[in-house]
C-alpha atoms as a PDB file:
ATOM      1  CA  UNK A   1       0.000   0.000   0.000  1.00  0.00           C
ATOM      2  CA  UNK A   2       2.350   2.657  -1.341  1.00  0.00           C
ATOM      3  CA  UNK A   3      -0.296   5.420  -0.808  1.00  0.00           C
ATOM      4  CA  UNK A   4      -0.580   4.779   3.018  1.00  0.00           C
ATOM      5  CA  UNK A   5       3.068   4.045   3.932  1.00  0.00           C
ATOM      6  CA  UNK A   6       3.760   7.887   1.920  1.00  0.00           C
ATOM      7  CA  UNK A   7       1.082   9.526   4.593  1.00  0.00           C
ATOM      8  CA  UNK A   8       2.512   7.452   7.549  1.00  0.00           C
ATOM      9  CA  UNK A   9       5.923   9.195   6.273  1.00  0.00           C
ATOM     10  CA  UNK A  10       4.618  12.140   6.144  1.00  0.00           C
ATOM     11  CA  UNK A  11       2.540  12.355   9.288  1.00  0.00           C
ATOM     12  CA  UNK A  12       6.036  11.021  10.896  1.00  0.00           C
ATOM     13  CA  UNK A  13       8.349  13.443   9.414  1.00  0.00           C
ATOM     14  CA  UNK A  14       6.091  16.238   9.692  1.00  0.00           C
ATOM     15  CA  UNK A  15       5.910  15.395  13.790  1.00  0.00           C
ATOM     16  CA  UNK A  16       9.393  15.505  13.994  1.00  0.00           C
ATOM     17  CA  UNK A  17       9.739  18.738  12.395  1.00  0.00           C
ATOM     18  CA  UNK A  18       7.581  20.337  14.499  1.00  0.00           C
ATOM     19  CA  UNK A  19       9.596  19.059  17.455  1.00  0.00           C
ATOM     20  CA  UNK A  20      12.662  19.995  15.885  1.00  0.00           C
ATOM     21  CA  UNK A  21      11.489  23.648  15.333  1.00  0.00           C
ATOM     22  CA  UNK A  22       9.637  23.438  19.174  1.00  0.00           C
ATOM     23  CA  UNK A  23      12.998  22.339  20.619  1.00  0.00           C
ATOM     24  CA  UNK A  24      15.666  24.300  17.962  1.00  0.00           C
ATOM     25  CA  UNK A  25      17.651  26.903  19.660  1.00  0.00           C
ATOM     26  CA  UNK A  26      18.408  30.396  17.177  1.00  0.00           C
ATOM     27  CA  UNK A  27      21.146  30.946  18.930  1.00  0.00           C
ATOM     28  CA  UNK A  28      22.632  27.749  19.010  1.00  0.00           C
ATOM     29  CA  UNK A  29      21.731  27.010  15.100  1.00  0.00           C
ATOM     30  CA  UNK A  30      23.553  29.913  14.417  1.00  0.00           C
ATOM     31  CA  UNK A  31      26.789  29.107  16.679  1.00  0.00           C
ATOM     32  CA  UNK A  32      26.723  25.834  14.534  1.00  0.00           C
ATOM     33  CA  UNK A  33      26.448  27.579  11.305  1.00  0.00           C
ATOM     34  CA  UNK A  34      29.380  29.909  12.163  1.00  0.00           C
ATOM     35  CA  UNK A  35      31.342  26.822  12.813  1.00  0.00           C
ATOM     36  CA  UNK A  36      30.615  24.786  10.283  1.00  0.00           C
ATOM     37  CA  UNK A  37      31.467  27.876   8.063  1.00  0.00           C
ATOM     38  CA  UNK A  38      34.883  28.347   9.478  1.00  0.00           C
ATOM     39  CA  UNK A  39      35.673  24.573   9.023  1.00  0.00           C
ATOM     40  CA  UNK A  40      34.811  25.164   5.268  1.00  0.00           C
ATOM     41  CA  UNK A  41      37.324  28.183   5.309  1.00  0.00           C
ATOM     42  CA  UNK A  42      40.140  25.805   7.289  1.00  0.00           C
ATOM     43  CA  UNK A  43      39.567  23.535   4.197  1.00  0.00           C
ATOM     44  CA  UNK A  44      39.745  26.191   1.727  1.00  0.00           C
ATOM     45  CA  UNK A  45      43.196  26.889   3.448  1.00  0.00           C
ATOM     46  CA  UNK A  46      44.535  23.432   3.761  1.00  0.00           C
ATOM     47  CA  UNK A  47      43.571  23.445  -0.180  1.00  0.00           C
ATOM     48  CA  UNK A  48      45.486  26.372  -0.891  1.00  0.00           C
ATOM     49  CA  UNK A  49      48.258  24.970   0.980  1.00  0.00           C
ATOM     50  CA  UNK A  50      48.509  21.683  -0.968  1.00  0.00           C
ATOM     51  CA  UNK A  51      48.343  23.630  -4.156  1.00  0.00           C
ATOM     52  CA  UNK A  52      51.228  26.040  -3.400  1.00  0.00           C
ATOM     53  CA  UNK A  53      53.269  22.810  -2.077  1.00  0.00           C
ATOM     54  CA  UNK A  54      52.507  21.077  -5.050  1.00  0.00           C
ATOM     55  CA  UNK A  55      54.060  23.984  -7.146  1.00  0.00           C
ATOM     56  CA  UNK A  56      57.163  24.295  -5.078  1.00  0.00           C
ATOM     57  CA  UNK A  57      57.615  20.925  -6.168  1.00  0.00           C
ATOM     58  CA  UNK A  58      57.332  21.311  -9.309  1.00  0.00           C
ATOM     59  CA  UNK A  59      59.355  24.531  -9.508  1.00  0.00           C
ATOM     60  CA  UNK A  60      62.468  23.040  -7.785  1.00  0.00           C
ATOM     61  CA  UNK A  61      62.535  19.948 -10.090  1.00  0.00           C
ATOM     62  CA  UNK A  62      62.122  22.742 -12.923  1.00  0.00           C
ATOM     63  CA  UNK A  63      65.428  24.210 -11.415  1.00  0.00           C
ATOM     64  CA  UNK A  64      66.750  20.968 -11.497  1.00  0.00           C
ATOM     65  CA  UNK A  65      66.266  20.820 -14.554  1.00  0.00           C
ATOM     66  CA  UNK A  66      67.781  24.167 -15.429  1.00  0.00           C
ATOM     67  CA  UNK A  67      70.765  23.054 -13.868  1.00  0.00           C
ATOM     68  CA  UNK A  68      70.677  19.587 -15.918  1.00  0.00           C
ATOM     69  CA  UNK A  69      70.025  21.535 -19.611  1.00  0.00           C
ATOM     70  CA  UNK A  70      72.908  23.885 -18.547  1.00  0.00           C
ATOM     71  CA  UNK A  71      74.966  21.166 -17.850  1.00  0.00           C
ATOM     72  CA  UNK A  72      74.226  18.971 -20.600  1.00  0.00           C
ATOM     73  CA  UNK A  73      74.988  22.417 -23.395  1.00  0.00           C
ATOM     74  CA  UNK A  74      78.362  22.895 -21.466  1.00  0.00           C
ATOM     75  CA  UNK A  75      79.136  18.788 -22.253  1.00  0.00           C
ATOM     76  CA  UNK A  76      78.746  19.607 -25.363  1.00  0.00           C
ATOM     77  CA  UNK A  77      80.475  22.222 -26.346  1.00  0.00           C
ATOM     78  CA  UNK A  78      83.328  20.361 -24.671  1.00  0.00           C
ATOM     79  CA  UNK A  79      82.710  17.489 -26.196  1.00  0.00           C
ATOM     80  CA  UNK A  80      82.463  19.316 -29.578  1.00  0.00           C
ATOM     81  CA  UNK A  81      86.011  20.968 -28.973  1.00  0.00           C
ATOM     82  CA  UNK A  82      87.362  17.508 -27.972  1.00  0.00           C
ATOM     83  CA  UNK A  83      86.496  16.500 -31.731  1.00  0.00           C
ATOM     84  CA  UNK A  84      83.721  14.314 -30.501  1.00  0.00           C
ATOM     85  CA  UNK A  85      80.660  15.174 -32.462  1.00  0.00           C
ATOM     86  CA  UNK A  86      78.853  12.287 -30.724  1.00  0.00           C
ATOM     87  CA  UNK A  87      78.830  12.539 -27.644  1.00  0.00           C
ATOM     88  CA  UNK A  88      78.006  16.389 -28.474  1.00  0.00           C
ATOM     89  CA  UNK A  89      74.734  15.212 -30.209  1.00  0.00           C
ATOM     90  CA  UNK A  90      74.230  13.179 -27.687  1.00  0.00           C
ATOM     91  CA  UNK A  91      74.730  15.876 -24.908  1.00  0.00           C
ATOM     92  CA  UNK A  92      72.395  17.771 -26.730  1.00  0.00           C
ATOM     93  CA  UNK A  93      69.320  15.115 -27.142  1.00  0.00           C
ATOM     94  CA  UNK A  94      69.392  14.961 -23.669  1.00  0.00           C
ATOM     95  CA  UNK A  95      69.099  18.623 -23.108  1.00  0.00           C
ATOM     96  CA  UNK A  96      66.358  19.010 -25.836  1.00  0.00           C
ATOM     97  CA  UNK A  97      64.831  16.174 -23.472  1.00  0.00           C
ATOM     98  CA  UNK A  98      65.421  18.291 -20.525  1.00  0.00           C
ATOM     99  CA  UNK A  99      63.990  21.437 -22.360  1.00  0.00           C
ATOM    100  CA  UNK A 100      60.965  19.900 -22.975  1.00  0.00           C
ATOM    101  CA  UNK A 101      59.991  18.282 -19.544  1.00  0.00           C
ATOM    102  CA  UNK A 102      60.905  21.784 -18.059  1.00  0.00           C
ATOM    103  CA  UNK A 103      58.415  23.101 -20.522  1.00  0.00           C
ATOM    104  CA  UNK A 104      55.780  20.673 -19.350  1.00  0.00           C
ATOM    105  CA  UNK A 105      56.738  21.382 -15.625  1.00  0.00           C
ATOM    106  CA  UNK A 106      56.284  25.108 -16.314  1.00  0.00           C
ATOM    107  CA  UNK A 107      52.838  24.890 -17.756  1.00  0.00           C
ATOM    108  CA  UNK A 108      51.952  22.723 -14.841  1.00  0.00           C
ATOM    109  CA  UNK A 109      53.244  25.128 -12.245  1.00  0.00           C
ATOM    110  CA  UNK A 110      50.971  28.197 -13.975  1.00  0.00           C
ATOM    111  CA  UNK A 111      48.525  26.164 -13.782  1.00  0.00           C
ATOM    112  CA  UNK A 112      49.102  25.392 -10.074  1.00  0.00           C
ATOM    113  CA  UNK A 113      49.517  29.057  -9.724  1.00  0.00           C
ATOM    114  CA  UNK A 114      46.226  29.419 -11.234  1.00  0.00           C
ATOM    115  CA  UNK A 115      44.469  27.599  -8.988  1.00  0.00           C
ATOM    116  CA  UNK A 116      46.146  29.196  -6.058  1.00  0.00           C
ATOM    117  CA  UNK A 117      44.925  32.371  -7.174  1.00  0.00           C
ATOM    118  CA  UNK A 118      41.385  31.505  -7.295  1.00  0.00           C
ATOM    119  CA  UNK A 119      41.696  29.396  -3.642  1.00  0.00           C
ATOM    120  CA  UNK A 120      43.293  32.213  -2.488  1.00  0.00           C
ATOM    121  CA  UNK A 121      40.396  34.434  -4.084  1.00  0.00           C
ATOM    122  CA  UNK A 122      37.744  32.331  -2.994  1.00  0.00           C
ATOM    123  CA  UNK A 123      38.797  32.338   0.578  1.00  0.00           C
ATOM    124  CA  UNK A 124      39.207  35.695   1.065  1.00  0.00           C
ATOM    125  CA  UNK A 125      35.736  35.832   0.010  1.00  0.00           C
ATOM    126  CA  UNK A 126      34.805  33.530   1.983  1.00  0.00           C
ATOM    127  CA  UNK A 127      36.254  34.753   4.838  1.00  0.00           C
ATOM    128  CA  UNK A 128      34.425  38.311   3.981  1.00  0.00           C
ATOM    129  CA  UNK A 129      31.142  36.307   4.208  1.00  0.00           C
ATOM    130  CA  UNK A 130      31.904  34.379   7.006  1.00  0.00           C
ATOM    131  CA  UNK A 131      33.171  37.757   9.084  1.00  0.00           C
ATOM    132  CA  UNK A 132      29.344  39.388   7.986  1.00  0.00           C
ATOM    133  CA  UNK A 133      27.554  36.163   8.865  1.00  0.00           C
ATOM    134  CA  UNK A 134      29.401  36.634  12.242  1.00  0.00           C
ATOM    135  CA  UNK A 135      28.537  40.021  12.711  1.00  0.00           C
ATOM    136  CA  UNK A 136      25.004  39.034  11.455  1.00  0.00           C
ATOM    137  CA  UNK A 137      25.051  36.093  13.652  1.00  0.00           C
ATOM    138  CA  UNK A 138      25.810  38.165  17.054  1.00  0.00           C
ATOM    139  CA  UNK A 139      23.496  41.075  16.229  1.00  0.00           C
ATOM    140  CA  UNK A 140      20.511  38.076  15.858  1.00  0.00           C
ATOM    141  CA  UNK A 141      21.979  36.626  18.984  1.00  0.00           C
ATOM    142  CA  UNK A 142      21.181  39.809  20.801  1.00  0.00           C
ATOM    143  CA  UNK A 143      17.287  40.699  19.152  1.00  0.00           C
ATOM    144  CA  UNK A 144      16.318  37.258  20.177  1.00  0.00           C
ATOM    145  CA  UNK A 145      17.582  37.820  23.130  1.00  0.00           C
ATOM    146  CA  UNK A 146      15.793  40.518  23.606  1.00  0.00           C
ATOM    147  CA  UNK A 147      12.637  39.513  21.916  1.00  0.00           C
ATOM    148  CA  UNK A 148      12.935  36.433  24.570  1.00  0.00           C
ATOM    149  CA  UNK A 149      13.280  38.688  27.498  1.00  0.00           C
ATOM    150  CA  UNK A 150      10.736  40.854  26.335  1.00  0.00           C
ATOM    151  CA  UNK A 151       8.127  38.061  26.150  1.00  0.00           C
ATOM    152  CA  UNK A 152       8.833  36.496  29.455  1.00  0.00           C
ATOM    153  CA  UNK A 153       8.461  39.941  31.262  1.00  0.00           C
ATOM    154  CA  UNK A 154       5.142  40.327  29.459  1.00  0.00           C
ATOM    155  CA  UNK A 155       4.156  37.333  29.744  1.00  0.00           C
ATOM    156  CA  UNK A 156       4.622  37.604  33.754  1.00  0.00           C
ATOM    157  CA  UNK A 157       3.572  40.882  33.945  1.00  0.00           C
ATOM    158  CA  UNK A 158      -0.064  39.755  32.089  1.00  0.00           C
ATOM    159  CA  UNK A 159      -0.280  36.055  33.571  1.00  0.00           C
ATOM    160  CA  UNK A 160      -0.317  34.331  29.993  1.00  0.00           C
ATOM    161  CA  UNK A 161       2.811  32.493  30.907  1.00  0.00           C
ATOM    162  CA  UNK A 162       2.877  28.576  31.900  1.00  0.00           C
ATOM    163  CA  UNK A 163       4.546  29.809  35.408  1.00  0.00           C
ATOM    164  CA  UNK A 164       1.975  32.170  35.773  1.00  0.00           C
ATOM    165  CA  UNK A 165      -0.508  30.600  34.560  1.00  0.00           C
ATOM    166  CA  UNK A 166       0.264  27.452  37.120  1.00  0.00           C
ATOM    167  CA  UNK A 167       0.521  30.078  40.002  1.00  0.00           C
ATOM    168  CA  UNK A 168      -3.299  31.480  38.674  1.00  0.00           C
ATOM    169  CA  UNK A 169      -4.510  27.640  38.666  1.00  0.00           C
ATOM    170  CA  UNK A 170      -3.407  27.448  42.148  1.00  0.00           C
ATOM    171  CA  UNK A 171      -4.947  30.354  43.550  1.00  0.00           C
ATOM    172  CA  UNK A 172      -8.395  29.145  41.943  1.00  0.00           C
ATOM    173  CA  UNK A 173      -8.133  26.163  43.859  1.00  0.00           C
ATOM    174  CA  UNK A 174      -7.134  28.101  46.855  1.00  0.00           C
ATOM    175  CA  UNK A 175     -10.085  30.334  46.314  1.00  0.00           C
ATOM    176  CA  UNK A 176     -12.374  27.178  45.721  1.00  0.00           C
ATOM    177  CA  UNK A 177     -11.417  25.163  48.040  1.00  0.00           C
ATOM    178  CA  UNK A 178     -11.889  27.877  50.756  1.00  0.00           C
ATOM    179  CA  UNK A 179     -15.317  28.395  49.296  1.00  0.00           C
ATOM    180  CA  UNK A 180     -15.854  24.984  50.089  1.00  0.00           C
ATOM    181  CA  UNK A 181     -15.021  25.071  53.492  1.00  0.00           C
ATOM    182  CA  UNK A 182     -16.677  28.204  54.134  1.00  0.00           C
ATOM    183  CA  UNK A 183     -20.093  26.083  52.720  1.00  0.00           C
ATOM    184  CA  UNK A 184     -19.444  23.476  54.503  1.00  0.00           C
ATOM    185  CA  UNK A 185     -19.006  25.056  58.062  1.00  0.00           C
ATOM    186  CA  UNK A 186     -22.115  26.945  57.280  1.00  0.00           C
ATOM    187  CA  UNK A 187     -24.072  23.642  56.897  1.00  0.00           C
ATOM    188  CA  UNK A 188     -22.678  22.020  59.718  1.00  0.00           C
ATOM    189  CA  UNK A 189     -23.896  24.619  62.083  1.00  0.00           C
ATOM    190  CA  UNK A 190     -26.828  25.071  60.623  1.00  0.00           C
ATOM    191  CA  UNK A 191     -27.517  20.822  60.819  1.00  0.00           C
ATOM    192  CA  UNK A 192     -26.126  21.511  64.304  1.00  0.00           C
ATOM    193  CA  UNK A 193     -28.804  23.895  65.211  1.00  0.00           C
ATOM    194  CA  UNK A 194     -31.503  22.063  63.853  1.00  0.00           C
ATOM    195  CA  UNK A 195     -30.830  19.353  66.363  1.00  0.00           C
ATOM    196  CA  UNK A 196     -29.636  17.102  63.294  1.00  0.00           C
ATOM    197  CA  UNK A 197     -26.332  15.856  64.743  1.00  0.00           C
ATOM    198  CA  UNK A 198     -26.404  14.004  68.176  1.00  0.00           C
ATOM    199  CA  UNK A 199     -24.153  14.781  71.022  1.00  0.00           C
ATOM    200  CA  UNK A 200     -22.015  11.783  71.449  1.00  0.00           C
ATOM    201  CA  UNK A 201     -20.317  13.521  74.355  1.00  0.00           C
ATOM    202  CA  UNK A 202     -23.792  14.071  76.447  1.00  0.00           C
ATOM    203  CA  UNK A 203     -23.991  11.830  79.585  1.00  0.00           C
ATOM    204  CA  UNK A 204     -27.209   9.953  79.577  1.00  0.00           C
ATOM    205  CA  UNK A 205     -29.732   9.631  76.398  1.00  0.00           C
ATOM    206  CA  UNK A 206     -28.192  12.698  74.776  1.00  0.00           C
ATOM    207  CA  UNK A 207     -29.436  16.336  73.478  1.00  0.00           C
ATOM    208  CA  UNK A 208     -32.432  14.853  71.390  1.00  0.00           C
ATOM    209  CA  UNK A 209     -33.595  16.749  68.303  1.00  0.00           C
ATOM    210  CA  UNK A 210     -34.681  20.178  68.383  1.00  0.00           C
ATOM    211  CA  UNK A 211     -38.659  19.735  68.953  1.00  0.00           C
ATOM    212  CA  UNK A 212     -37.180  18.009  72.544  1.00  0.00           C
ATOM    213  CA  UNK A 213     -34.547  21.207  73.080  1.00  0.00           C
ATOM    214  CA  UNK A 214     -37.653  23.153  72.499  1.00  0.00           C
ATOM    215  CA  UNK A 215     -40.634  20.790  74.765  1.00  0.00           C
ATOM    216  CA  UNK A 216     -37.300  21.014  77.431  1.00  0.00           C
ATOM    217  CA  UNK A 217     -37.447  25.032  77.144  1.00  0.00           C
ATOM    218  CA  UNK A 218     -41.187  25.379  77.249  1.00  0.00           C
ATOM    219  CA  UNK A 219     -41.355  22.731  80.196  1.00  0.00           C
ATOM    220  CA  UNK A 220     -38.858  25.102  82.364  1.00  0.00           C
ATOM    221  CA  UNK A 221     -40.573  28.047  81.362  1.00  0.00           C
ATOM    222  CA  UNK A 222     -43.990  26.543  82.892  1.00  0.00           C
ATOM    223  CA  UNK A 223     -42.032  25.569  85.807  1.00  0.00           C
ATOM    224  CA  UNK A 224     -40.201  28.578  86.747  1.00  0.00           C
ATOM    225  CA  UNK A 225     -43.745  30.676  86.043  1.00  0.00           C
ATOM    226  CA  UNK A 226     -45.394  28.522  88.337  1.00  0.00           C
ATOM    227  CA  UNK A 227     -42.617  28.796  90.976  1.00  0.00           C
ATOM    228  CA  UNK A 228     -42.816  32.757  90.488  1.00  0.00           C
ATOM    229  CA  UNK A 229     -46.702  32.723  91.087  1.00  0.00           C
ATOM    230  CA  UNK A 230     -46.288  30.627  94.140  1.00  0.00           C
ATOM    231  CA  UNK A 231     -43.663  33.019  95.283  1.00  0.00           C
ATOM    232  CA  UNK A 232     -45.981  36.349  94.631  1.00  0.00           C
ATOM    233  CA  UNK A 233     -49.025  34.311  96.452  1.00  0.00           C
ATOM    234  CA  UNK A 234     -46.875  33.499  99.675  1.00  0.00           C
ATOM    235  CA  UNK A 235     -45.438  37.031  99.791  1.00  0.00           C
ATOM    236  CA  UNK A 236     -49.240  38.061  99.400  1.00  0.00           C
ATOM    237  CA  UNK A 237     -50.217  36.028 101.818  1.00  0.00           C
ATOM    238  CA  UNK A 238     -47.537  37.437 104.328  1.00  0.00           C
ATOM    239  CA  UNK A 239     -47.941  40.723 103.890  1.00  0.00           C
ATOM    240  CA  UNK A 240     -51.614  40.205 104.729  1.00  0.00           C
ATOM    241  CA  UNK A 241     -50.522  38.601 108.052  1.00  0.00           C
ATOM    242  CA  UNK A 242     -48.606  41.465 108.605  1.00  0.00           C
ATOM    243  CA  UNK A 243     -51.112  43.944 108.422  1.00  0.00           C
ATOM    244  CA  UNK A 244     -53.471  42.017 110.586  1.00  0.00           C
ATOM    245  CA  UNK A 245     -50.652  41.550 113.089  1.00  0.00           C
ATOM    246  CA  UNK A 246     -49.808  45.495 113.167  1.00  0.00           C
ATOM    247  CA  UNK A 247     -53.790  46.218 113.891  1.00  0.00           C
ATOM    248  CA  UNK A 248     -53.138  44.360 117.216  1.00  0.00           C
ATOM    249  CA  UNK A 249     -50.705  43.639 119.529  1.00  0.00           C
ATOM    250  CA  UNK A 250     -46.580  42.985 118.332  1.00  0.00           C
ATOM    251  CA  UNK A 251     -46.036  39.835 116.971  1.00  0.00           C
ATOM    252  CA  UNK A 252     -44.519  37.006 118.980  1.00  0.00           C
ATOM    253  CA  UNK A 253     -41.032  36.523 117.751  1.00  0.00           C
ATOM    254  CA  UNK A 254     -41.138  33.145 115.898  1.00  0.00           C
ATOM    255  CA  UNK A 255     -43.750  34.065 113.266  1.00  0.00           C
ATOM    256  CA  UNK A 256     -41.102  36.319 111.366  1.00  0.00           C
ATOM    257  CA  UNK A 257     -38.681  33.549 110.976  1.00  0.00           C
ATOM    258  CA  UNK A 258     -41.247  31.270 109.595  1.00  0.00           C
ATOM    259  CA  UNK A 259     -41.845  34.009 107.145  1.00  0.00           C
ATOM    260  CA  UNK A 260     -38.446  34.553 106.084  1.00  0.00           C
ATOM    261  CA  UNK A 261     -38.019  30.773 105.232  1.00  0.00           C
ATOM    262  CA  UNK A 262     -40.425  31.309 102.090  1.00  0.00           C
ATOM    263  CA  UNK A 263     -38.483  35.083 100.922  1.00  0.00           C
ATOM    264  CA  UNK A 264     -35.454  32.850 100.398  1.00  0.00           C
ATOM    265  CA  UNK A 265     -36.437  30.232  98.491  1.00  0.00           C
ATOM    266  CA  UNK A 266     -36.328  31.961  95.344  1.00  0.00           C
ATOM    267  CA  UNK A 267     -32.194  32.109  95.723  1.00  0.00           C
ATOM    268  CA  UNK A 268     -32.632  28.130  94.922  1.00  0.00           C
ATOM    269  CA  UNK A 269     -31.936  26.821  91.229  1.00  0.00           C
ATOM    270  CA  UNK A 270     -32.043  23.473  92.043  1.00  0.00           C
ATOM    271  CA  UNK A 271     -35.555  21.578  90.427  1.00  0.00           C
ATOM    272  CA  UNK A 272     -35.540  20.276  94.857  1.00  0.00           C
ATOM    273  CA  UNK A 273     -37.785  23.583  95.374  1.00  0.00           C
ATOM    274  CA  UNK A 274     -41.152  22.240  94.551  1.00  0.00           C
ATOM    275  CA  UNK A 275     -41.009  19.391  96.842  1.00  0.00           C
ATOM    276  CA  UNK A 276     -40.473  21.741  99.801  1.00  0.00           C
ATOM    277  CA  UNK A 277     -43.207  24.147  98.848  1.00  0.00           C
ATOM    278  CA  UNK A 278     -46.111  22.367 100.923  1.00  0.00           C
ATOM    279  CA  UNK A 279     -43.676  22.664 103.976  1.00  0.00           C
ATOM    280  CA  UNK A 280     -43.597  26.621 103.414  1.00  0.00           C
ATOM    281  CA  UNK A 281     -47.455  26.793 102.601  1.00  0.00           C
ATOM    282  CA  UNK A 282     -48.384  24.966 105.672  1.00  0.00           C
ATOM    283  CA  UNK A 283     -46.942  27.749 107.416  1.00  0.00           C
ATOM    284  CA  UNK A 284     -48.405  31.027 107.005  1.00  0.00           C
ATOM    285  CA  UNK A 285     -51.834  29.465 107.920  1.00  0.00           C
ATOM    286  CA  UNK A 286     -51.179  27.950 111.516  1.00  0.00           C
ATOM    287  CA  UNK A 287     -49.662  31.636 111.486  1.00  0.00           C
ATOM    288  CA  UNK A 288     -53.029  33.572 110.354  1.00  0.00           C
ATOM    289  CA  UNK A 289     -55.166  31.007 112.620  1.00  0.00           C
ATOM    290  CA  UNK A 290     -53.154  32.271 116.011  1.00  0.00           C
ATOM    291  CA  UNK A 291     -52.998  35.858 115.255  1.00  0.00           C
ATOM    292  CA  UNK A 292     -56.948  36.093 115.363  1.00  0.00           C
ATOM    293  CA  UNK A 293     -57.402  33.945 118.572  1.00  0.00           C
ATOM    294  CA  UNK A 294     -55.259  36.316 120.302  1.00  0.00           C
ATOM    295  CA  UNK A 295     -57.253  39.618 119.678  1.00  0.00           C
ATOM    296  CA  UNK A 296     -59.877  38.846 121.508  1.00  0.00           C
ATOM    297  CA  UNK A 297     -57.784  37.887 124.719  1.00  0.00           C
ATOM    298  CA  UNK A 298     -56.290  41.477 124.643  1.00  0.00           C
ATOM    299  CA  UNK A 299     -59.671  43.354 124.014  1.00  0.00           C
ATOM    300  CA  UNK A 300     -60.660  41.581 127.249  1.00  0.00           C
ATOM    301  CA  UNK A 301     -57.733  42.277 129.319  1.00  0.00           C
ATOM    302  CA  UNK A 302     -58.281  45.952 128.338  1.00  0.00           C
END
């Protein structure tokens, strides 16, 4: 299935790209390119010095040469004056020889020389380009640098940034989660109000509800009303005594502390104080019985 495994290449290759270009550093790209550059100009020079090596080669076997062809026309002439006409042809074969492989060695160092003129050319050149791409490279160094900086402080200084954005997730949940607890309190006192929840710390069959907080409250509210009417009867009662007692003779001196028993009974909070009410009501009337029997016994004796 050509068609499919061409879209599974490209899906793949165009995933890596983008994490290439997510995780590619300008600044460090360009570092690279810089020194890949100034390897290429170290090779330019390591070319230009094998070509100039090359042609002092060449140019000291063409003085060699020289030296042999000079050499070989003085061996002849000699050789010529000696009356020895072949070994002066001879002499001079060789030196036509000699002539001619210097001419070959000559054309090859101009050509040598050629080519050091356009490595030497071409790397000055290059050099030029790599010294702007340098300065090019450092002055993009430096805006992206600044670009960078530039978008971190605004992205701190309007929250868009992951940091920020992290610290603006956090506070949410600090805000929500106090929002929650805030709720929640407010439900549990209201349940606790309502008589929902049960003491588990009460001694004995517990709080109850609220309709038995509220049959407790109107209970003590019947009891301490009929306490207080009990209370305002006796004191009526006494001061009745009293006034029938100051139409006649003094009182005797016990009456008064039978009285006072009653006046402090209201000082007691304990539920005891209905159970000794019949003891303080019996009182006041043996009280009220006596006084009358003894008026009549001093309007006699007067």
């Amino acid at each position: 299935m050509p068609g499919l495994s061409g879209r599974i290449s490209t899906v793949f290759k165009s995933k890596v790209s983008k994490a290439l270009d997510k995780a590619e550093d300008p600044a460090a790209t360009l570092d690279y390119s810089y020194q890949k550059q100034l390897e290429q100009l170290q090779s330019v020079k390591k070319g230009i010095a094998d070509v100039v090596t090359a042609k002092k080669r060449l140019q000291a076997q063409e003085d060699t040469i020289q030296q042999q062809i000079v050499k070989l026309d003085t061996q002849a002439r000699q050789a010529l004056a000696a009356g020895r006409e072949d070994l002066a042809r001879t002499a001079l074969e060789r030196k036509n020889g000699a002539q001619t492989e210097m001419q070959t060695l000559d054309q090859q160092i101009q050509e040598l020389q050629a080519q050091q003129d356009q490595l030497t050319t071409a790397e000055q050149n290059l050099r030029a380009k790599i010294e702007a791409f340098r300065t090019k490279k450092e002055v993009i160094k430096a805006q992206y640098s600044a670009a960078e900086a530039q978008v971190r402080i605004s992205e701190a200084a309007t929250g868009v940034g992951d940091s920020m954005a992290d610290v603006g997730l956090a506070m949410q949940r600090a805000v929500d989660k106090t929002e929650n607890m805030k709720a929640r309190a407010s439900a549990v006192s209201e349940l606790e109000a309502a008589g929902t929840f049960e003491d588990l710390t009460a001694i004995g069959s517990g709080g109850g509800d609220d309709i038995d907080r509220q049959l407790r409250e109107i209970s003590s509210t019947s009891v301490v009303d009929s306490d207080l009417a009990r209370l305002k009867a006796e004191l009526g009662s006494g001061s009745a005594s009293a006034g029938e007692l100051g139409a006649g003779s003094a009182p005797p001196a016990a009456p008064p502390a039978e009285l006072s028993a009653p006046a402090a009974e209201p000082e007691a909070t304990e539920p005891q104080a209905p159970a000794a009410a019949p003891a303080t009501e019996a009182a006041p009337p043996s009280f009220a019985d006596d006084a009358p029997a003894a008026d009549p016994a001093d309007g006699d004796s007067a």
